[in-house]
Protein backbone atom coordinates (compact mmCIF):
# COMPACT_ATOMS: atom_id res chain seq x y z
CA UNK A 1 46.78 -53.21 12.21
CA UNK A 2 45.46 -50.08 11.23
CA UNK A 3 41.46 -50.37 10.59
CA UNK A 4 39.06 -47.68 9.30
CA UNK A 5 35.00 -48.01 10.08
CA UNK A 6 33.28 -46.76 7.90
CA UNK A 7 29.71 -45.18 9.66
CA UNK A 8 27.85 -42.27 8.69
CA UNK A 9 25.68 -41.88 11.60
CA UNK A 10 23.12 -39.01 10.95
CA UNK A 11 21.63 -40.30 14.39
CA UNK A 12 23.22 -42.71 17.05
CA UNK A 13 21.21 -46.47 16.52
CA UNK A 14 21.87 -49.76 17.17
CA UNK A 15 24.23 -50.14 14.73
CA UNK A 16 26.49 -46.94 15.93
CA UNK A 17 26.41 -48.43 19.29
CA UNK A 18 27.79 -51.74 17.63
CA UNK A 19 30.53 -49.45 15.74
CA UNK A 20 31.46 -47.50 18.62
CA UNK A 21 31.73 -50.98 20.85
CA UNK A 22 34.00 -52.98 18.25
CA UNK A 23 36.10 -49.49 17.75
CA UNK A 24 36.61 -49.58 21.35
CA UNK A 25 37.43 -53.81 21.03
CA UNK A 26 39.81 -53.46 18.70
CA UNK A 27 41.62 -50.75 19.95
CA UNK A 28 42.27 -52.24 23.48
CA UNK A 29 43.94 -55.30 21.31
CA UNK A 30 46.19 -53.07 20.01
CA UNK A 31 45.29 -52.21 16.69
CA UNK A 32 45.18 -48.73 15.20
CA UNK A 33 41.25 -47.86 14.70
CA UNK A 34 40.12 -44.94 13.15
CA UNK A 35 36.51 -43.71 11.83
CA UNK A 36 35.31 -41.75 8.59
CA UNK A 37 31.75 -40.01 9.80
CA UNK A 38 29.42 -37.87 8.07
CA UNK A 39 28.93 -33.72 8.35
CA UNK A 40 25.01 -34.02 7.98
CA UNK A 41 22.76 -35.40 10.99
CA UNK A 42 22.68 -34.49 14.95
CA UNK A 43 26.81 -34.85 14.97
CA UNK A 44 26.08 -37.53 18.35
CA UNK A 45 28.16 -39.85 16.65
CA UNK A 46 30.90 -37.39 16.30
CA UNK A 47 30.95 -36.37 20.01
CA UNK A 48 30.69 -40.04 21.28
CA UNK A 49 33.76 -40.63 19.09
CA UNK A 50 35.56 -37.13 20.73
CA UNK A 51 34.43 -38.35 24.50
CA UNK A 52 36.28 -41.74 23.57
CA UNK A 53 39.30 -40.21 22.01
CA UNK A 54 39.11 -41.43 19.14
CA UNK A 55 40.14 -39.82 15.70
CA UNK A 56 38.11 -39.49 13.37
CA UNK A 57 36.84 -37.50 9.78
CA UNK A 58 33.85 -36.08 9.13
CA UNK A 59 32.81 -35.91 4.96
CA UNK A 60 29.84 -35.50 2.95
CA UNK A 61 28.57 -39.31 3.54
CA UNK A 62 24.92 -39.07 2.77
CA UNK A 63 21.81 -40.36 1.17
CA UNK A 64 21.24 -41.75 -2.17
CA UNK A 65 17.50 -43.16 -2.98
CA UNK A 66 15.50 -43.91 -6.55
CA UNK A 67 12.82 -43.11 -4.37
CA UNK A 68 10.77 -40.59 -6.19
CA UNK A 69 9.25 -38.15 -3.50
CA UNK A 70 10.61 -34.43 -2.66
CA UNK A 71 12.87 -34.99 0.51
CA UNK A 72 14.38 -38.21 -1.13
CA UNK A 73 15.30 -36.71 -5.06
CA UNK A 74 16.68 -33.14 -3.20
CA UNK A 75 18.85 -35.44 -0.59
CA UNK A 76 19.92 -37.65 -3.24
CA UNK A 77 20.48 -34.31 -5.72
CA UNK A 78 22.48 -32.79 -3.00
CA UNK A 79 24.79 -35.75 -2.56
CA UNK A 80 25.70 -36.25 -6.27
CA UNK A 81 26.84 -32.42 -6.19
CA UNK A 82 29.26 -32.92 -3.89
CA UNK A 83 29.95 -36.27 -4.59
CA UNK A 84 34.07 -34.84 -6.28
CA UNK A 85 34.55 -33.13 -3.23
CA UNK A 86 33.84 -36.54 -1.02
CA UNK A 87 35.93 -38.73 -3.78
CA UNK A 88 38.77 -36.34 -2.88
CA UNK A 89 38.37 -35.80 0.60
CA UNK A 90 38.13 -39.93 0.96
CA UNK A 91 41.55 -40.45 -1.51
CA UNK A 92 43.55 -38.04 0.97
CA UNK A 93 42.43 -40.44 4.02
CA UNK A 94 43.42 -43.53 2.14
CA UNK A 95 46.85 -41.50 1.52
CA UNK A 96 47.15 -40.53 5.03
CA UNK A 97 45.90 -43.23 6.85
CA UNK A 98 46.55 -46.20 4.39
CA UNK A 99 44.13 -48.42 6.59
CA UNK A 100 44.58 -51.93 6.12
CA UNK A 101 41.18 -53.08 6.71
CA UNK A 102 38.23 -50.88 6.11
CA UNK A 103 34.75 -52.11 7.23
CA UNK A 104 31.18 -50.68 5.83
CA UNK A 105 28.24 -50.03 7.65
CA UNK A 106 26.08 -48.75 5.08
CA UNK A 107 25.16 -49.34 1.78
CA UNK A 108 24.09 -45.91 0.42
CA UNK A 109 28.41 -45.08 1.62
CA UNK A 110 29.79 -47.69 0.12
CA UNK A 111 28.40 -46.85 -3.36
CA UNK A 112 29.00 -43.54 -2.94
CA UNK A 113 32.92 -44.66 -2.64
CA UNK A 114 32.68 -47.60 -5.27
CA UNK A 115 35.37 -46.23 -7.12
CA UNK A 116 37.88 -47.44 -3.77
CA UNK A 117 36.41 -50.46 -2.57
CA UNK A 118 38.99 -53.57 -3.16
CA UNK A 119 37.69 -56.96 -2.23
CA UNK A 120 41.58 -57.82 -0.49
CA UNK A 121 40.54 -55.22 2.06
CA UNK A 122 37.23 -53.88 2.30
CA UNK A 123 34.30 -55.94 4.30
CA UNK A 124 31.04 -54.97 4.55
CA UNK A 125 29.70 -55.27 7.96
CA UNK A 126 25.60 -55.62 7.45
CA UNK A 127 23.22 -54.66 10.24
CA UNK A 128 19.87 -55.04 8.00
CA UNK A 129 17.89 -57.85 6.72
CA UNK A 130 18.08 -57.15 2.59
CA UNK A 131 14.67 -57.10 1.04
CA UNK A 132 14.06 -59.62 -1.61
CA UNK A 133 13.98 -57.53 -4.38
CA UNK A 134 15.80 -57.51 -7.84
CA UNK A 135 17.70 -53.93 -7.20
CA UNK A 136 19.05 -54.94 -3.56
CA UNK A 137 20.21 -58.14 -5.40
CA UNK A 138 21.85 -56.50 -8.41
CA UNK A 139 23.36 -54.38 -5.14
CA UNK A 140 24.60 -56.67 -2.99
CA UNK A 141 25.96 -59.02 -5.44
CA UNK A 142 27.67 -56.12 -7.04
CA UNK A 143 29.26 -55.16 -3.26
CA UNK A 144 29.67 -59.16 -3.21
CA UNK A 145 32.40 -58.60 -6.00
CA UNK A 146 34.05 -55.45 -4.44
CA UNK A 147 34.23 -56.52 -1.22
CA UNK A 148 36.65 -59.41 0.86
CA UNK A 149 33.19 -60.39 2.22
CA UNK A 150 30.04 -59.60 4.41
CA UNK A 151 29.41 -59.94 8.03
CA UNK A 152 26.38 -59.94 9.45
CA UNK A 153 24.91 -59.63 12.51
CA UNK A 154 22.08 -62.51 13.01
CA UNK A 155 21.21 -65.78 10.67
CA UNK A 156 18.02 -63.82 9.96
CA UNK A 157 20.65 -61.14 7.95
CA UNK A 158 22.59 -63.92 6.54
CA UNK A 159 19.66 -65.53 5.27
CA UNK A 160 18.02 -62.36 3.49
CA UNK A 161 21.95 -62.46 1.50
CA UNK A 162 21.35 -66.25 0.10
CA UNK A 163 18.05 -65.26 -0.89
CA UNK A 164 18.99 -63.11 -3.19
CA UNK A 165 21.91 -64.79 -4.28
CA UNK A 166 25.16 -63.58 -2.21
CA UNK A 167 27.49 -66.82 -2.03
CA UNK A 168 27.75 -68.77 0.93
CA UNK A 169 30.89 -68.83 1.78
CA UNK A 170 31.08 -64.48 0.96
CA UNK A 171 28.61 -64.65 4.68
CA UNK A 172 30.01 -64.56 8.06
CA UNK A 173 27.82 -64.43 11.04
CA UNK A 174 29.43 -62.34 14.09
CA UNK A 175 26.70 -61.61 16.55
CA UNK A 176 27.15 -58.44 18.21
CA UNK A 177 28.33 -57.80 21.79
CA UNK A 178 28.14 -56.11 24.71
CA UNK A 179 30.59 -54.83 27.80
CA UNK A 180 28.00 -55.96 30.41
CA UNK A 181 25.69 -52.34 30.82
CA UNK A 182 24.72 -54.59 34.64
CA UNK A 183 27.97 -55.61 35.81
CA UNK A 184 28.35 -55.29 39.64
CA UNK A 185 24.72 -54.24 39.65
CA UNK A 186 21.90 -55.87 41.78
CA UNK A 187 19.64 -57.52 38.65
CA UNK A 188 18.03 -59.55 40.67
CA UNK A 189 16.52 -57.29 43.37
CA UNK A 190 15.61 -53.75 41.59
CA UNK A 191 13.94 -51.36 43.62
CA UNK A 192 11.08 -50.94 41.22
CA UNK A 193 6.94 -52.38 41.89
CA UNK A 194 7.16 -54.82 39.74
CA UNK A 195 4.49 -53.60 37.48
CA UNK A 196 6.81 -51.60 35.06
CA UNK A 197 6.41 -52.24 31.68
CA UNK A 198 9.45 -50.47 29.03
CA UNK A 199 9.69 -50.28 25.28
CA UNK A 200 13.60 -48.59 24.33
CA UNK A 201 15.08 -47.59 21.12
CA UNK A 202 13.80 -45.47 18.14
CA UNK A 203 9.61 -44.62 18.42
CA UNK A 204 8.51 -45.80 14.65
CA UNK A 205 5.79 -47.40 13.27
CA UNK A 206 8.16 -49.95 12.42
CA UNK A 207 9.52 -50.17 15.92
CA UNK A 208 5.24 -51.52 17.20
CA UNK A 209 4.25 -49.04 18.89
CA UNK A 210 0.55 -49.21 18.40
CA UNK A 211 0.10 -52.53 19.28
CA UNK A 212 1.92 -52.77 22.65
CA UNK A 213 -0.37 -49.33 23.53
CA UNK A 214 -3.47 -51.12 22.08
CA UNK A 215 -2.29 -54.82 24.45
CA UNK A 216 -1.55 -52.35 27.67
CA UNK A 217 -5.14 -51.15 27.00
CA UNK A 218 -6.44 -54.49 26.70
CA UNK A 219 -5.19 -55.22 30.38
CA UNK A 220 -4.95 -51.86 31.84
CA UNK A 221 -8.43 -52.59 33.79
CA UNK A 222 -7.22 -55.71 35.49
CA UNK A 223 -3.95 -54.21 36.04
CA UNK A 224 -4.36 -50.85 37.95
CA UNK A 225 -0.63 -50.49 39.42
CA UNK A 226 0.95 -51.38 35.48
CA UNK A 227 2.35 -48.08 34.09
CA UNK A 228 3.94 -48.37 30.49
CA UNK A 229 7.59 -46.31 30.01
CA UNK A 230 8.41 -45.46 26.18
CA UNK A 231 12.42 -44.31 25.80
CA UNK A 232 13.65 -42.75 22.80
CA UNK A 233 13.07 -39.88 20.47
CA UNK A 234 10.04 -39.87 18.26
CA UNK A 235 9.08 -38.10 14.61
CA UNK A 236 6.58 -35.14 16.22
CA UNK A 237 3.61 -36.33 14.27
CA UNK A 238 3.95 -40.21 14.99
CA UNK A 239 4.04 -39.25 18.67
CA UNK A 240 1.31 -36.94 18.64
CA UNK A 241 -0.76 -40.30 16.83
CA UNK A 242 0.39 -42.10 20.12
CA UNK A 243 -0.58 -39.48 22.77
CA UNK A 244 -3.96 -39.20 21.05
CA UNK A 245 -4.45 -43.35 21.27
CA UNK A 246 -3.25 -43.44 24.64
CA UNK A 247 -5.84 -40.26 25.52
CA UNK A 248 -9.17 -42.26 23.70
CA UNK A 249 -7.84 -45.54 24.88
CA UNK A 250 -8.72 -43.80 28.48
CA UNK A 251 -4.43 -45.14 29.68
CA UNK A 252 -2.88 -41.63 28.72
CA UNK A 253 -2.21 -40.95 32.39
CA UNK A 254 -0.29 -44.27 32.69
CA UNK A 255 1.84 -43.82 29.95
CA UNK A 256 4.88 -41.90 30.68
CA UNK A 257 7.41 -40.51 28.05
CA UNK A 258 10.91 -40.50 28.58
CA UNK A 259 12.30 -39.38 25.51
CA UNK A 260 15.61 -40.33 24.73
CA UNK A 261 18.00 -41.34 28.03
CA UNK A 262 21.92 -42.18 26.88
CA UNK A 263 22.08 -43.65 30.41
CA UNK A 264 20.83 -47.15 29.93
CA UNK A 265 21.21 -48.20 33.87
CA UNK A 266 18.50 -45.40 34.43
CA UNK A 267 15.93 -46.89 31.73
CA UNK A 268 16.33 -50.45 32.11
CA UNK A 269 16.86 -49.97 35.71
CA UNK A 270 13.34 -48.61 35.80
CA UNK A 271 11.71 -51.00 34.26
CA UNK A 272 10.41 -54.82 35.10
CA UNK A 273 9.45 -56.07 31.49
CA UNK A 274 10.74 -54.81 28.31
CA UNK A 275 8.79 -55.15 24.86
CA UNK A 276 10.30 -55.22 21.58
CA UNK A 277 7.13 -55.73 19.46
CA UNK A 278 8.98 -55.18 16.16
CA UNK A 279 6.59 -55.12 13.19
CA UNK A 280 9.84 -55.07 10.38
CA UNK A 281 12.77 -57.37 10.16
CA UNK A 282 14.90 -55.81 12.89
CA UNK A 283 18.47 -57.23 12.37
CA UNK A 284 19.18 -57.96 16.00
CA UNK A 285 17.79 -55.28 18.31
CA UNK A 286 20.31 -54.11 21.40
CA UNK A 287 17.54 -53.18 22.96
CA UNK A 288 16.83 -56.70 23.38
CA UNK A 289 20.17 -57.31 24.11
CA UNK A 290 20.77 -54.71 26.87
CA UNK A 291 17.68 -55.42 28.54
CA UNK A 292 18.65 -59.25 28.83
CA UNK A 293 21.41 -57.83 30.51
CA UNK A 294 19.67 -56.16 33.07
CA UNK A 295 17.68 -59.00 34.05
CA UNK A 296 14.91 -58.17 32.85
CA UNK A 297 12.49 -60.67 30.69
CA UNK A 298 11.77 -59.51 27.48
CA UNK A 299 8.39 -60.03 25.10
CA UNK A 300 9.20 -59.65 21.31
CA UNK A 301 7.93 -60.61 17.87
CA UNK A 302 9.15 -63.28 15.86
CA UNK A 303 10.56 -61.06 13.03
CA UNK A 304 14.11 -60.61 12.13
CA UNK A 305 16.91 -61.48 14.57
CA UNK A 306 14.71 -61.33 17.43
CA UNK A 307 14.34 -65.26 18.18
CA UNK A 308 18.06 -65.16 18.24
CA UNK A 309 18.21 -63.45 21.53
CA UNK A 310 14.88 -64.38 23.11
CA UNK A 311 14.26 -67.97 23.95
CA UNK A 312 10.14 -68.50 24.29
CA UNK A 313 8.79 -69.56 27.52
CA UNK A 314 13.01 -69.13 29.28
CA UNK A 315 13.96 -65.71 29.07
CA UNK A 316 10.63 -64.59 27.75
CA UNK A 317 8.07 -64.73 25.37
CA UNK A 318 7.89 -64.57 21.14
CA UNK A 319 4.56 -63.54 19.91
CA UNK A 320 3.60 -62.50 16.08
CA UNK A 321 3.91 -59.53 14.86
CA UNK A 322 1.04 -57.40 15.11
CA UNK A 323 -1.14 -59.79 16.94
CA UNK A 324 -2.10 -57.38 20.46
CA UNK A 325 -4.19 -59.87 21.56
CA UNK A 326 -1.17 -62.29 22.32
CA UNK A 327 1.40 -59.11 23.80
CA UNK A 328 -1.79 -58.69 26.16
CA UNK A 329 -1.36 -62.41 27.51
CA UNK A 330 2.53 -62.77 27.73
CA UNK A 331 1.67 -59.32 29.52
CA UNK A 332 -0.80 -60.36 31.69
CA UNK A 333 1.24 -63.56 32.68
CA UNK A 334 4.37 -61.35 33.29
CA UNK A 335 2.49 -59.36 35.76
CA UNK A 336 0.65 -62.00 37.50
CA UNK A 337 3.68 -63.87 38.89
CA UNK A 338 6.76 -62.02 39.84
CA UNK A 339 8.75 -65.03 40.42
CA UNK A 340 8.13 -65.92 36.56
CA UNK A 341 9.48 -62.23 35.46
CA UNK A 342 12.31 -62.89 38.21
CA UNK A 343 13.23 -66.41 36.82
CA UNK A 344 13.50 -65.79 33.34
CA UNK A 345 14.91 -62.23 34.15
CA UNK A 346 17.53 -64.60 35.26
CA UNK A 347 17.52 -66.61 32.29
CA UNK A 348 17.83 -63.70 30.30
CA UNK A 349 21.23 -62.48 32.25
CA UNK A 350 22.90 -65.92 32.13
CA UNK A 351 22.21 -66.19 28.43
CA UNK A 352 23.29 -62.92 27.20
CA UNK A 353 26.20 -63.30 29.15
CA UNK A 354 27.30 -66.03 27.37
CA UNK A 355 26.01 -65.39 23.57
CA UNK A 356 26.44 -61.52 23.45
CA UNK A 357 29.40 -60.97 25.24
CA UNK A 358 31.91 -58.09 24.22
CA UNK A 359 35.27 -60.34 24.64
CA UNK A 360 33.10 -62.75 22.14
CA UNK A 361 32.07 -60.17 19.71
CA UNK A 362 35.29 -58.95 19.48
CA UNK A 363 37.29 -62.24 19.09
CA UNK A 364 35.42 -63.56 16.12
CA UNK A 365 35.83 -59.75 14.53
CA UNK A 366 39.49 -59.67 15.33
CA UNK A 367 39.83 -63.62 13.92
CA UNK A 368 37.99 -62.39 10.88
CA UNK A 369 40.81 -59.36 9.87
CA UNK A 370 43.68 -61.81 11.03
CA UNK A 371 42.27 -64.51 8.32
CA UNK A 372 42.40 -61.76 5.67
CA UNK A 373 46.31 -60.82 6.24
């Protein structure tokens, strides 16, 4: 079968990660995958898809917002200029290619090709939870009616859809999945102290920052050997609002910035405890994911898709969102008893094993384009 993914990527995420690991799924099954990217952002995507062989176009796929602030109306002006051009680059890949399934991974794309969306072969493939507002549900009941259906990638997703009205039976929930990052790897006996403390992925306010620096403060004092690790790239002022916490909190010299590592044996490796304190609805974090993989136990908020991977008090703790007072105790606990972070670090392995396996992931998404033929 010949399928076309549909993902812009201005940086590599989570949800490129996703595309990148289903392209790869589908591929080995035998069908015919090929992707449609975007000329704007850092091109990662693009060399990823090179380094994998496998083919690809690049068009104008940007940003459209009613967002009325400088950056936002000149992005969005910029798009609807060459919005002909991308109409007629896209109509010569539909020639070409004539995929027979074509799955969306963003929303601001799949407007900008309305005009060729047909619901007997274009799916949507959803990796945020939808606000409930009245112009995301005028949206994504409009994509509702152009599109076969929607799959998304936790209950949390699936749930923002029937809250704004998306039918039932238009929702299907594939969890995403993972070639196992740890396989023939020691989890269980890392050559680390066993005070190392990791947050990985995109540095936001969004992502909680803040409060895991403000709940490593909070124990810091009782916990001399603890060093906290922060992976991935960061918007210059945010981080400079971080360094200058971590300098007043008196921790700065215990805080140690990675930036962004593509290797994710080297971060996770590193690290003893991973924190995802996510203050938004994050869909279903691979950061999570990957580090349950590693063995590690994670501590994460309730929000979003988050309770889907982490089971509270078994492969590691939920606290609230925002709340550094509790991240301080699941901390503390973690780094009183080794054999607790070893044990669910354990629990945490066996589990993602069997919910957020690749072989999984890519079974219910090749089940899902078979049912459609």
């Amino acid at each position: 079968m010949n399928v076309a993914i549909i993902c812009g990527a201005g940086i590599v995420s989570g949800k490129e990660v996703m595309a990148l690991e289903l392209g790869d799924g589908l591929r080995a099954r035998g069908d015919r995958i090929v992707y449609v990217t975007s000329l704007w952002g850092d091109k990662d995507f693009s060399r990823r898809l090179t380094s994998h062989a496998i083919p690809f176009y690049s068009m104008r796929l940007g940003f459209i917002s009613a967002a009325l602030n400088w950056d936002c109306m000149r992005m969005t002006a910029d798009q609807f200029v060459r919005w002909p051009k991308l109409l007629y680059d896209y109509a010569n890949f539909l020639k070409r290619e004539k995929p027979r399934r074509i799955i969306h991974t963003n929303w601001h794309h799949a407007l900008l090709l309305w005009p060729f969306l047909r619901p007997e072969r274009d799916i949507f493939w959803l990796h945020e939870v939808v606000p409930d507002m009245p112009r995301y549900a005028r949206l994504f009941r409009g994509l509702g009616r152009r599109m076969q259906c929607f799959v998304v990638v936790s209950d949390a997703v699936a749930c923002s859809l029937r809250q704004i009205g998306v039918p039932n039976a238009k929702i299907h929930v594939i969890r995403n999945g993972l070639n196992d990052p740890a396989l023939g790897l020691n989890t269980d006996g890392r050559a680390t102290t066993g005070n190392n403390i990791g947050i990985v992925g995109q540095v936001g306010e969004w992502k909680g920052h803040e409060d895991l620096l403000e709940a490593f403060a909070m124990i810091a004092d009782r916990r001399p050997d603890a060093r906290l690790h922060i992976f991935g790239g960061a918007d210059r002022e945010f981080a400079r609002r971080l360094i200058e916490r971590t300098e007043s909190a008196g921790i700065a010299k215990r805080v140690i910035w990675h930036g962004y590592i593509a290797d994710r044996t080297k971060v996770y490796q590193a690290l003893d405890i991973c924190v995802t304190p996510s203050r938004a609805d994050d869909p279903l974090p691979t950061s999570a994911i990957e580090a349950s993989f590693f063995g590690l136990p994670v501590i994460a908020t309730c929000k979003g898709g988050l309770p889907e991977i982490v089971v509270d008090g078994v492969t590691g703790f939920l606290v609230d969102a925002r709340a550094p007072t509790q991240l301080a105790d699941r901390l503390d606990r973690l780094l009183a008893s080794p054999e607790l972070c070893r044990r669910m670090g354990a629990a945490a392995r066996e589990r993602a094993t069997r919910h957020f396996n690749h072989e999984r992931f890519i079974n219910d998404f090749s089940r899902l384009l078979a049912s459609s033929e």
